[in-house]
Protein backbone atom coordinates (compact mmCIF):
# COMPACT_ATOMS: atom_id res chain seq x y z
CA UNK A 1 33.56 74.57 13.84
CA UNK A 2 32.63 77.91 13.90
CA UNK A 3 32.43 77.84 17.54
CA UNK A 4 35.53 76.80 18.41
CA UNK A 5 36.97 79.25 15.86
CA UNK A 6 35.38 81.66 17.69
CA UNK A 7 36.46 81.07 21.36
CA UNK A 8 39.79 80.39 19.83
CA UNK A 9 39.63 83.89 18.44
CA UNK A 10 38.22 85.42 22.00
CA UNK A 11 41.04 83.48 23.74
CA UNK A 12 43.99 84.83 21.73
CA UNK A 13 42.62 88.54 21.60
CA UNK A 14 42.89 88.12 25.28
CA UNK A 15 46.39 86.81 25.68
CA UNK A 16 47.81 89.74 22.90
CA UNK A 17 45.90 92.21 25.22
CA UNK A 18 47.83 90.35 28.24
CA UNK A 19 50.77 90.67 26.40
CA UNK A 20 50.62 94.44 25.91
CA UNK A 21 49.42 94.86 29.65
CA UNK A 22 52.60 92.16 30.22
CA UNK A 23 54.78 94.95 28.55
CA UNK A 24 53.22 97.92 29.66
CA UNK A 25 53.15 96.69 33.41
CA UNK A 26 56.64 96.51 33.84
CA UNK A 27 57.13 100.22 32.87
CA UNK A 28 59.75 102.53 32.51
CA UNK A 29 62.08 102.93 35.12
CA UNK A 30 60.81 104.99 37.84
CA UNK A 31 56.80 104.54 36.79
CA UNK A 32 54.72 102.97 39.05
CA UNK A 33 53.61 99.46 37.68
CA UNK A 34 50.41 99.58 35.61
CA UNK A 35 47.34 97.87 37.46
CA UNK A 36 46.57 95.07 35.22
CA UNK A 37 43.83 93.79 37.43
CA UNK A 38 41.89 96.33 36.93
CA UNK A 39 42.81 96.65 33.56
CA UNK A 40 41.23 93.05 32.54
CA UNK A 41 38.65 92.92 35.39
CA UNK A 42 36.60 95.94 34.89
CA UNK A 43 35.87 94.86 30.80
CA UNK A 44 35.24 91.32 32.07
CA UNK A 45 32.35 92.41 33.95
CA UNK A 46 30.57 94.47 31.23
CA UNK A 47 32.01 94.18 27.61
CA UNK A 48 28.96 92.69 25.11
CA UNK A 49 31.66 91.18 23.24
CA UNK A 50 32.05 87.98 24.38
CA UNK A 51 35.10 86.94 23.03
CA UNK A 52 36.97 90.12 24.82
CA UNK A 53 35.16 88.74 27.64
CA UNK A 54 36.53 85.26 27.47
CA UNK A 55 40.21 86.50 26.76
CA UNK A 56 39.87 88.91 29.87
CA UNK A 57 39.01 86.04 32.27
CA UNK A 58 41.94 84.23 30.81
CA UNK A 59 44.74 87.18 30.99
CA UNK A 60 43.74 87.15 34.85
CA UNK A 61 44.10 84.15 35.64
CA UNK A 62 48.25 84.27 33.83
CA UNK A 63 49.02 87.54 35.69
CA UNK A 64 52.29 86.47 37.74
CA UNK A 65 51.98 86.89 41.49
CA UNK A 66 53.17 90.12 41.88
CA UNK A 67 50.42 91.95 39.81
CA UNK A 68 47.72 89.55 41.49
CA UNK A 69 49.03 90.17 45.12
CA UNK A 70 48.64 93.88 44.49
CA UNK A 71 44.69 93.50 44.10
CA UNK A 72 43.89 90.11 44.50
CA UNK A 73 40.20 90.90 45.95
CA UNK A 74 39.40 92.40 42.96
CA UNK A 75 41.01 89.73 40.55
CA UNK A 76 38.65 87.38 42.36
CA UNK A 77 35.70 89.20 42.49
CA UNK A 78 35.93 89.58 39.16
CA UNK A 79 36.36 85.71 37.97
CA UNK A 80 33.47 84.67 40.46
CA UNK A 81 31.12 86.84 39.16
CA UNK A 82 32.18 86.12 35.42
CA UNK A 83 31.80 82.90 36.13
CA UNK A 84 28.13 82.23 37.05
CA UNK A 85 25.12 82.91 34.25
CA UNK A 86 25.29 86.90 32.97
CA UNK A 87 22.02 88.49 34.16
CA UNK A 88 21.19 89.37 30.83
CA UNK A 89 20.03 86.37 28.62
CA UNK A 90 21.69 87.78 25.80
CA UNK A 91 24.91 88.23 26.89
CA UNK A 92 25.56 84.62 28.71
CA UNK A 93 28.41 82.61 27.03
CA UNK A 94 29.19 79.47 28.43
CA UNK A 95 33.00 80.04 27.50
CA UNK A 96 33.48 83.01 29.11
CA UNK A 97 32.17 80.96 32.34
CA UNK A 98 34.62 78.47 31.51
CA UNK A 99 37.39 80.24 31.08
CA UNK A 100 36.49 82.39 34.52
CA UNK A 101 36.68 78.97 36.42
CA UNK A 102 40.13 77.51 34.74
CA UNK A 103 41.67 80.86 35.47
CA UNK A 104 40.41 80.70 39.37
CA UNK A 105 42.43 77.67 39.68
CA UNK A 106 45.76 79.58 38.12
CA UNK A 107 45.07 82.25 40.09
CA UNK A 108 44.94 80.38 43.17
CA UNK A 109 48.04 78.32 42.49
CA UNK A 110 49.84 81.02 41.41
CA UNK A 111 49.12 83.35 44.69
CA UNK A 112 49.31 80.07 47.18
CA UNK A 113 47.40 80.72 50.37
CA UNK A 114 48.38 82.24 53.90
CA UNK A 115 47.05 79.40 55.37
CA UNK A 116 49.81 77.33 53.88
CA UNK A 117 52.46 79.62 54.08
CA UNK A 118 52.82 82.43 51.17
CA UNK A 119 52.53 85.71 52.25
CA UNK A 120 50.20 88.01 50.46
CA UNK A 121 48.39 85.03 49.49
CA UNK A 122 44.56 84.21 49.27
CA UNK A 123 43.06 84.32 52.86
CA UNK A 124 40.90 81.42 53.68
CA UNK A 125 37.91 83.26 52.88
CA UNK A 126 38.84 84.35 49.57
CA UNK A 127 39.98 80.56 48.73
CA UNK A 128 36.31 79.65 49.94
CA UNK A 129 35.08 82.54 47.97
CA UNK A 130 36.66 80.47 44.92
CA UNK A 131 35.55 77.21 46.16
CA UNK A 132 31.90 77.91 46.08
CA UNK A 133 32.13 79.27 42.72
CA UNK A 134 33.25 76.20 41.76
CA UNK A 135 30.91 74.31 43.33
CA UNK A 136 28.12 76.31 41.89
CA UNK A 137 29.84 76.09 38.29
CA UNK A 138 28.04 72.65 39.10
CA UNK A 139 24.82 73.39 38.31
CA UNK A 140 25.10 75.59 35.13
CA UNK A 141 22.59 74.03 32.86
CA UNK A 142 22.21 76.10 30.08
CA UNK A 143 21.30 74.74 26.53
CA UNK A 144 21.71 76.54 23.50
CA UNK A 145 20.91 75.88 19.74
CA UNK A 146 24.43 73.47 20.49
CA UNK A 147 23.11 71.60 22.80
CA UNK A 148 24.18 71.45 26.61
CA UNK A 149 26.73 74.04 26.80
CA UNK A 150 26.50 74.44 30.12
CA UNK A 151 28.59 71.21 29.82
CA UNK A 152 31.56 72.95 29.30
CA UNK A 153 31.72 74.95 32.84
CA UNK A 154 30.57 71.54 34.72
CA UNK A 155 33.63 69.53 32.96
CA UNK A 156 35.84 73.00 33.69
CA UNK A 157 34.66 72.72 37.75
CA UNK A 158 35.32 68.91 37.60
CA UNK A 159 38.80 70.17 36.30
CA UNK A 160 39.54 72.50 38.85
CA UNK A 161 38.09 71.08 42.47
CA UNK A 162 40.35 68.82 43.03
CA UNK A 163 44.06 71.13 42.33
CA UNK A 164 42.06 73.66 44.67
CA UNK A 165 41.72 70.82 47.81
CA UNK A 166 44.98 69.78 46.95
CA UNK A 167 46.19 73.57 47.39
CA UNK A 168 44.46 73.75 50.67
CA UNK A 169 46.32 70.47 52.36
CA UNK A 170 48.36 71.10 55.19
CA UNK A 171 52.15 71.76 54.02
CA UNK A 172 54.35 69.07 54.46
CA UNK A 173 58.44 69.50 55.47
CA UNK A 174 58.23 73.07 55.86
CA UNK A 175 57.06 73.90 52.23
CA UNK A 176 53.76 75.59 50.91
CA UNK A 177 50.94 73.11 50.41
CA UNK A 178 50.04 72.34 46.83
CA UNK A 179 51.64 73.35 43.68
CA UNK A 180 52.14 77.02 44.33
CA UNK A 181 54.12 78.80 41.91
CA UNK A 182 58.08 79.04 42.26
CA UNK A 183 57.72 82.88 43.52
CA UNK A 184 55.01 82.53 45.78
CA UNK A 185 56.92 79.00 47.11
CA UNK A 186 59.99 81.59 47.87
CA UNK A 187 57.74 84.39 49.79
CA UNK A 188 58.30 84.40 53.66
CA UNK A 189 55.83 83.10 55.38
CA UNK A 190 52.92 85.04 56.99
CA UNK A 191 53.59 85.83 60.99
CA UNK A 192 52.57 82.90 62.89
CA UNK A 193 49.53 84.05 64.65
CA UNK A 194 48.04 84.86 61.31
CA UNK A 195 48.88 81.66 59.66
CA UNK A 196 47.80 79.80 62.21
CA UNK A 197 44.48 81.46 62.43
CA UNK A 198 43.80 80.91 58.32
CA UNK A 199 45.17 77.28 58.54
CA UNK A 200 42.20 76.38 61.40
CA UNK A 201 39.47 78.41 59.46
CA UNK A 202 40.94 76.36 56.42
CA UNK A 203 41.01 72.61 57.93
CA UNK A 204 37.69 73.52 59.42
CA UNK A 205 35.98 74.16 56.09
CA UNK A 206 37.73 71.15 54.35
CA UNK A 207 35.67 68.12 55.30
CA UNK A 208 32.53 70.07 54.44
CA UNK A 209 33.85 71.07 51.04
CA UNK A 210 35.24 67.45 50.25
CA UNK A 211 31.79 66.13 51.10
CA UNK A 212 30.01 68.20 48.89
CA UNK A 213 32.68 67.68 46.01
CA UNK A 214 31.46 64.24 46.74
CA UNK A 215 28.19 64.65 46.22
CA UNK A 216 28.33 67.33 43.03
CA UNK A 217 30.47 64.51 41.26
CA UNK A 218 28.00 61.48 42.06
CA UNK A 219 25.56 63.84 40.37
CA UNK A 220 28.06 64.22 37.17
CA UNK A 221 28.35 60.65 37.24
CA UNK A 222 24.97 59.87 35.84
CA UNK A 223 24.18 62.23 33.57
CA UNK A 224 23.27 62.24 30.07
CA UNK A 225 26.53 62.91 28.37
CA UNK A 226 29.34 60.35 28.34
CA UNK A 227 32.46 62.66 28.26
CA UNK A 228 30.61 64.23 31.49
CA UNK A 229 30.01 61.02 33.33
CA UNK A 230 33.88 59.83 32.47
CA UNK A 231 35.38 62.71 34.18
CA UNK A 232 33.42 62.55 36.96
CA UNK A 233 34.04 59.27 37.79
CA UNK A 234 37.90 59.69 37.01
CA UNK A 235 37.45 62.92 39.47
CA UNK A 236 35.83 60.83 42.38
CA UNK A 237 38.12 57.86 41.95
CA UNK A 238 40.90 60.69 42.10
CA UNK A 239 39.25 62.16 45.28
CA UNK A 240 38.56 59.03 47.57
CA UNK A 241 42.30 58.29 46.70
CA UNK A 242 43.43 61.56 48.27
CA UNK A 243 44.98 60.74 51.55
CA UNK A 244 45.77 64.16 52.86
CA UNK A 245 42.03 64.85 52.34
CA UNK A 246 39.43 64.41 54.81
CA UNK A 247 37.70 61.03 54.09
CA UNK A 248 33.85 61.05 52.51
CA UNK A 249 31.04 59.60 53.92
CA UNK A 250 30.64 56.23 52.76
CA UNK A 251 33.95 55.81 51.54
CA UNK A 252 34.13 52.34 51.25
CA UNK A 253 30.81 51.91 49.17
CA UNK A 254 31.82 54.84 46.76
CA UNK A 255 35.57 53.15 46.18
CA UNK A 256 33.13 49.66 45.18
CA UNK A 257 31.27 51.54 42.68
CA UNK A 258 34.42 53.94 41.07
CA UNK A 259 37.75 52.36 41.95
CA UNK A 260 39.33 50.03 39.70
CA UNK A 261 40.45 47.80 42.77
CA UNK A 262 38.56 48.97 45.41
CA UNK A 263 40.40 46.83 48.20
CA UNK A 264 43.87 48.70 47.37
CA UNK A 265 44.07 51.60 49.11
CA UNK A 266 46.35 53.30 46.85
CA UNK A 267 44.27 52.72 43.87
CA UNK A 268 42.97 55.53 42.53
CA UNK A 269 42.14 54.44 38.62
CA UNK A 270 38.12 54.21 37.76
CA UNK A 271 36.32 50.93 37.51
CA UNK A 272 36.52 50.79 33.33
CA UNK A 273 36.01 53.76 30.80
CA UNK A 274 33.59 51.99 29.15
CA UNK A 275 31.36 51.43 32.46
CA UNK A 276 30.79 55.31 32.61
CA UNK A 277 31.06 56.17 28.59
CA UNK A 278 28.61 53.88 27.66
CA UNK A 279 25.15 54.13 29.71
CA UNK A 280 23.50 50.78 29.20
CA UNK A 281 26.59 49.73 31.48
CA UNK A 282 26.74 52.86 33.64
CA UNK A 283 23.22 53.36 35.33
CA UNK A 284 23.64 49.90 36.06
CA UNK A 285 27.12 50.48 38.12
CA UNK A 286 26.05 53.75 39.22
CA UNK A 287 22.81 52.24 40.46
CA UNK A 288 24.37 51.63 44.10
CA UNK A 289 24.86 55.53 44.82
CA UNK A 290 20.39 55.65 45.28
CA UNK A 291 21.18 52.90 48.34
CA UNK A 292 23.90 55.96 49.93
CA UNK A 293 21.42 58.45 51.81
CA UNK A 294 24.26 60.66 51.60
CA UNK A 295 23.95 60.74 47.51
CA UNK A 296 20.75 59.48 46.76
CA UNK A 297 19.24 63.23 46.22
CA UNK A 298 22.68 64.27 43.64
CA UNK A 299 21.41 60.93 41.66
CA UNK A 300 18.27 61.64 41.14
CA UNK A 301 19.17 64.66 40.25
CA UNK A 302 21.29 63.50 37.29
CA UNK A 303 19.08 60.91 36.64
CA UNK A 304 16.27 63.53 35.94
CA UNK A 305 18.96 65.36 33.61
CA UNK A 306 19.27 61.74 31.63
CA UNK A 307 15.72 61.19 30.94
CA UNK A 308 15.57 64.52 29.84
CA UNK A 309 13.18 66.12 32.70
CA UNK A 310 15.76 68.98 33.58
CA UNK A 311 15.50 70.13 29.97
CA UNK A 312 11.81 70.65 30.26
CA UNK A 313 12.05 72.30 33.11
């Protein structure tokens, strides 16, 4: 209770202060626009109070796409690095992680990418930048006097992996891939040369990133907490489903264990809730994935985390 009072707190002191910046960024006629990146990132890298923290991740990732195109290196600079564990033992809160992943994703749908079409966009390496934040979001661990907390950035990356491959998918008729926001989706594009050149570094990167989605999310799948192994089955039924997505390795296998009717294509729903919720039913569905060379070493992995060796460690 008093937890969630208190990131509740941190949250909304972050949107007022978004607010004001909101107000105070549009200016006065004749002012030059107030830098709002700055404004949030630089506190979000060193304020001890951790619920200005967690509000400061948040009032980046809402900035519209103005503000963010003026200093969008910084704005994700800022959210990567809030988002892995603080150096300083004292100062690491899980929420502010959280919240420094869920507003990557807003960020990125908000600013669309070159690759896909919106000018001043993220550049491929920036949306890789993001990417491998997310994937490392994967292995946050820590454990608290409230148990796993590091839970709650895992679930967050599960959350945003997929809307960020989706984002990177080759547009189709013309229009920006993904769900870009209405403002970017009316930008023109990028010259040709240069969109070209981010799309290929893009579509080159994909099948590598999809693959080790793959993997992170078999990992998920067997762990010791049943909300945790839920969404990541949900999230790898959603992903072998994706058509505009390079294909995994063993697909087919991976769509027996997690797909509700793995000889439909189309399908995308998970086997049963209650095979992943409840684990005398899911380490014996699950089982499969230590046969898949490909995810054997992710299971084990979450496997150790269920018998409680990673705790120990």
């Amino acid at each position: 209770g008093s937890r969630a009072a208190g990131s509740g707190q941190g949250s909304g002191g972050g949107g007022e202060d978004a607010g004001g910046g909101g107000a105070a960024g549009g200016g006065e006629a004749g002012q030059a626009p107030l830098d709002l990146v700055a404004r949030y990132a630089t506190p979000l890298g060193k304020d001890p109070n951790a619920g200005l923290r967690r509000g400061h991740a948040l009032a980046l990732g809402a900035l519209p796409s103005p503000q963010l195109r003026a200093s969008l290196p910084a704005a994700v600079a800022a959210l990567v690095q809030a988002s892995r564990p603080e150096a300083v033992a004292e100062l690491r809160d899980p929420e502010t992680r959280r919240n420094a992943i869920s507003a990557l994703v807003e960020l990125s749908l908000t600013a669309g990418l070159v690759a896909t079409g919106s000018e001043g966009g993220l550049t491929t390496p920036l949306f890789l930048e993001i990417f491998e934040a997310c994937l490392d979001a994967f292995g946050d661990y820590q454990t608290d006097n409230r148990g796993d907390v590091g839970s709650w950035v895992r679930e967050a990356a599960m959350h945003a992996a997929l809307p960020l491959l989706r984002l990177a998918t080759p547009p189709e008729h013309g229009a920006p891939g993904g769900n870009v926001d209405s403002h970017a989706a009316q930008l023109s594009p990028p010259p040709e040369g240069e969109a070209e050149a981010e799309a290929e570094a893009l579509q080159a990167a994909l099948p590598s990133l999809c693959q080790r989605l793959a993997a992170a999310l078999s990992q998920q799948a067997v762990e010791k907490i049943d909300r945790v192994r839920e969404l990541a089955a949900v999230s790898l039924s959603a992903l072998l489903g994706e058509k505009r997505l390079p294909a995994v390795a063993r697909a087919p296998e991976l769509r027996r264990i997690f797909v509700h009717d793995p000889s439909d294509s189309t399908c995308t729903a998970p086997a049963t809730s209650a095979d992943f919720l409840v684990p005398a039913v899911c380490f014996g569905v699950t089982a499969p994935l230590l046969a898949l060379s490909e995810y054997r070493l992710p299971a084990l992995r979450g496997l150790s985390v269920s018998a409680g060796g990673h705790s120990r460690c």
